[in-house]
Protein backbone atom coordinates (compact mmCIF):
# COMPACT_ATOMS: atom_id res chain seq x y z
CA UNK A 1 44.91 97.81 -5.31
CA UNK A 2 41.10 97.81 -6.26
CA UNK A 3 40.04 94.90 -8.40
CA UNK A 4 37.61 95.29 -11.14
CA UNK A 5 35.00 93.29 -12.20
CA UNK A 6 35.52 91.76 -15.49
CA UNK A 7 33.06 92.97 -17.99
CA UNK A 8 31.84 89.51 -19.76
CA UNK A 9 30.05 91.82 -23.13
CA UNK A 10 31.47 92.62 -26.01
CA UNK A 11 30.68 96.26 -26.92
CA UNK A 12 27.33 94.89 -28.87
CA UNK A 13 26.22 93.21 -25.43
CA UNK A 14 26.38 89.55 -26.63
CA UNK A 15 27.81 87.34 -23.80
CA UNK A 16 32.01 86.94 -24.57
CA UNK A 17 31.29 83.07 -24.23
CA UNK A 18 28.50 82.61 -27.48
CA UNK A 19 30.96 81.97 -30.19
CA UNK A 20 33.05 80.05 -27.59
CA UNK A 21 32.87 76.20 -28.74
CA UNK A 22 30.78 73.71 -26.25
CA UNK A 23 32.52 71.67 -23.55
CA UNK A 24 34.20 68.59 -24.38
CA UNK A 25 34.05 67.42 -21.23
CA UNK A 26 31.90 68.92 -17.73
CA UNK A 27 32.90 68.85 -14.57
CA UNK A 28 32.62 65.76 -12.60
CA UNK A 29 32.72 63.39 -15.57
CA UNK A 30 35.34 61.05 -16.40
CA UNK A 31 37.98 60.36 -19.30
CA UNK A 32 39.49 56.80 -20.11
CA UNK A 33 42.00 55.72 -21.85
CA UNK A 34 40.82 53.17 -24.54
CA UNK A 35 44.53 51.55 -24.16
CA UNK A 36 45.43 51.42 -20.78
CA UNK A 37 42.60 51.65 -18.83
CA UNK A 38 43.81 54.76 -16.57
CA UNK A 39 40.77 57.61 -15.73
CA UNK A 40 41.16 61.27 -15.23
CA UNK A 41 38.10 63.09 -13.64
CA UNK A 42 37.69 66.37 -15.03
CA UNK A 43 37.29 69.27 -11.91
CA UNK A 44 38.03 72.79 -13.25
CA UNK A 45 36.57 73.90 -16.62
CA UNK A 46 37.87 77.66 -17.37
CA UNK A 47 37.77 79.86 -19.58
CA UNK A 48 40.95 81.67 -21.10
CA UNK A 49 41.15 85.39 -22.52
CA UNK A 50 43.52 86.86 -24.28
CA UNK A 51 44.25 90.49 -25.20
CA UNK A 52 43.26 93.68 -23.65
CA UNK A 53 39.80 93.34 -24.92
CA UNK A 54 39.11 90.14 -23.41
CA UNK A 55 38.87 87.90 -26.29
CA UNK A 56 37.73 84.62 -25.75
CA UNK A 57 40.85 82.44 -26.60
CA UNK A 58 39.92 78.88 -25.19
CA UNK A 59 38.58 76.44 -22.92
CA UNK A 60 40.88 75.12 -20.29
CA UNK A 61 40.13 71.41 -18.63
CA UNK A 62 41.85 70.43 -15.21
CA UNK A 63 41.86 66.67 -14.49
CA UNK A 64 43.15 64.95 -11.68
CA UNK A 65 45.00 61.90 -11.59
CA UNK A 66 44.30 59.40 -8.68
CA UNK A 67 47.11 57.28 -9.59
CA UNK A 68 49.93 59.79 -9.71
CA UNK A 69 48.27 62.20 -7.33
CA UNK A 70 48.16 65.11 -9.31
CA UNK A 71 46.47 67.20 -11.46
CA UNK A 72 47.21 67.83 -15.36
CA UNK A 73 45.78 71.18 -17.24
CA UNK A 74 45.51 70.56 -21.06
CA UNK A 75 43.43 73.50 -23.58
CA UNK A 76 40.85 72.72 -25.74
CA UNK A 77 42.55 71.59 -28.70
CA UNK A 78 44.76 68.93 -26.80
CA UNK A 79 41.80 67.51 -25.19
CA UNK A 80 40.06 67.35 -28.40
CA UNK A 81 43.32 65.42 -29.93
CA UNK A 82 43.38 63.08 -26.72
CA UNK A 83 39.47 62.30 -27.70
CA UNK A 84 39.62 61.68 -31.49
CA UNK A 85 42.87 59.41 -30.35
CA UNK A 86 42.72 56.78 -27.24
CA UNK A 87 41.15 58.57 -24.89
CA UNK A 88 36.94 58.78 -24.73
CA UNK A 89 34.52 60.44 -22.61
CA UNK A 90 32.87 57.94 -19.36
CA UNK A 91 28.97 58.27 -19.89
């Protein structure tokens, strides 16, 4: 089976990713939770298509959790729930 490369341009030529919204969070930087103290470092942030045109559908954060040794996926909209809630962003 030959793979193809993905074709990142919509048929205009703009970049798929320019009306995509900005990163909550990059990789490498840290989320705490205002309550409990825990921290999740953020190491995968992906981008997620849908469709057979290859519409941009959302951003995609993988943290990793020290304490329970294991990693936890959440979209863009959960991460931005976690944020306006008890979790914030580690400067």
């Amino acid at each position: 089976m030959q793979h193809e490369k993905m074709n990142l341009k919509d048929n205009d030529g703009k970049h798929l990713l320019s009306a995509a919204p900005s990163h909550l969070v990059k990789v490498g930087q840290m989320i705490t939770s205002k309550r409990t103290g825990k921290t999740l470092k953020c190491y995968n942030v992906m981008a997620c298509y849908i469709g057979f045109d290859n519409g941009f559908k959302h951003w995609e954060y993988s943290f990793w959790d020290e304490d329970k040794k294991k990693c936890k996926s959440v979209c863009h909209r959960v991460l931005q729930e976690w944020l306006d809630g008890v979790w914030s962003v580690v400067a």
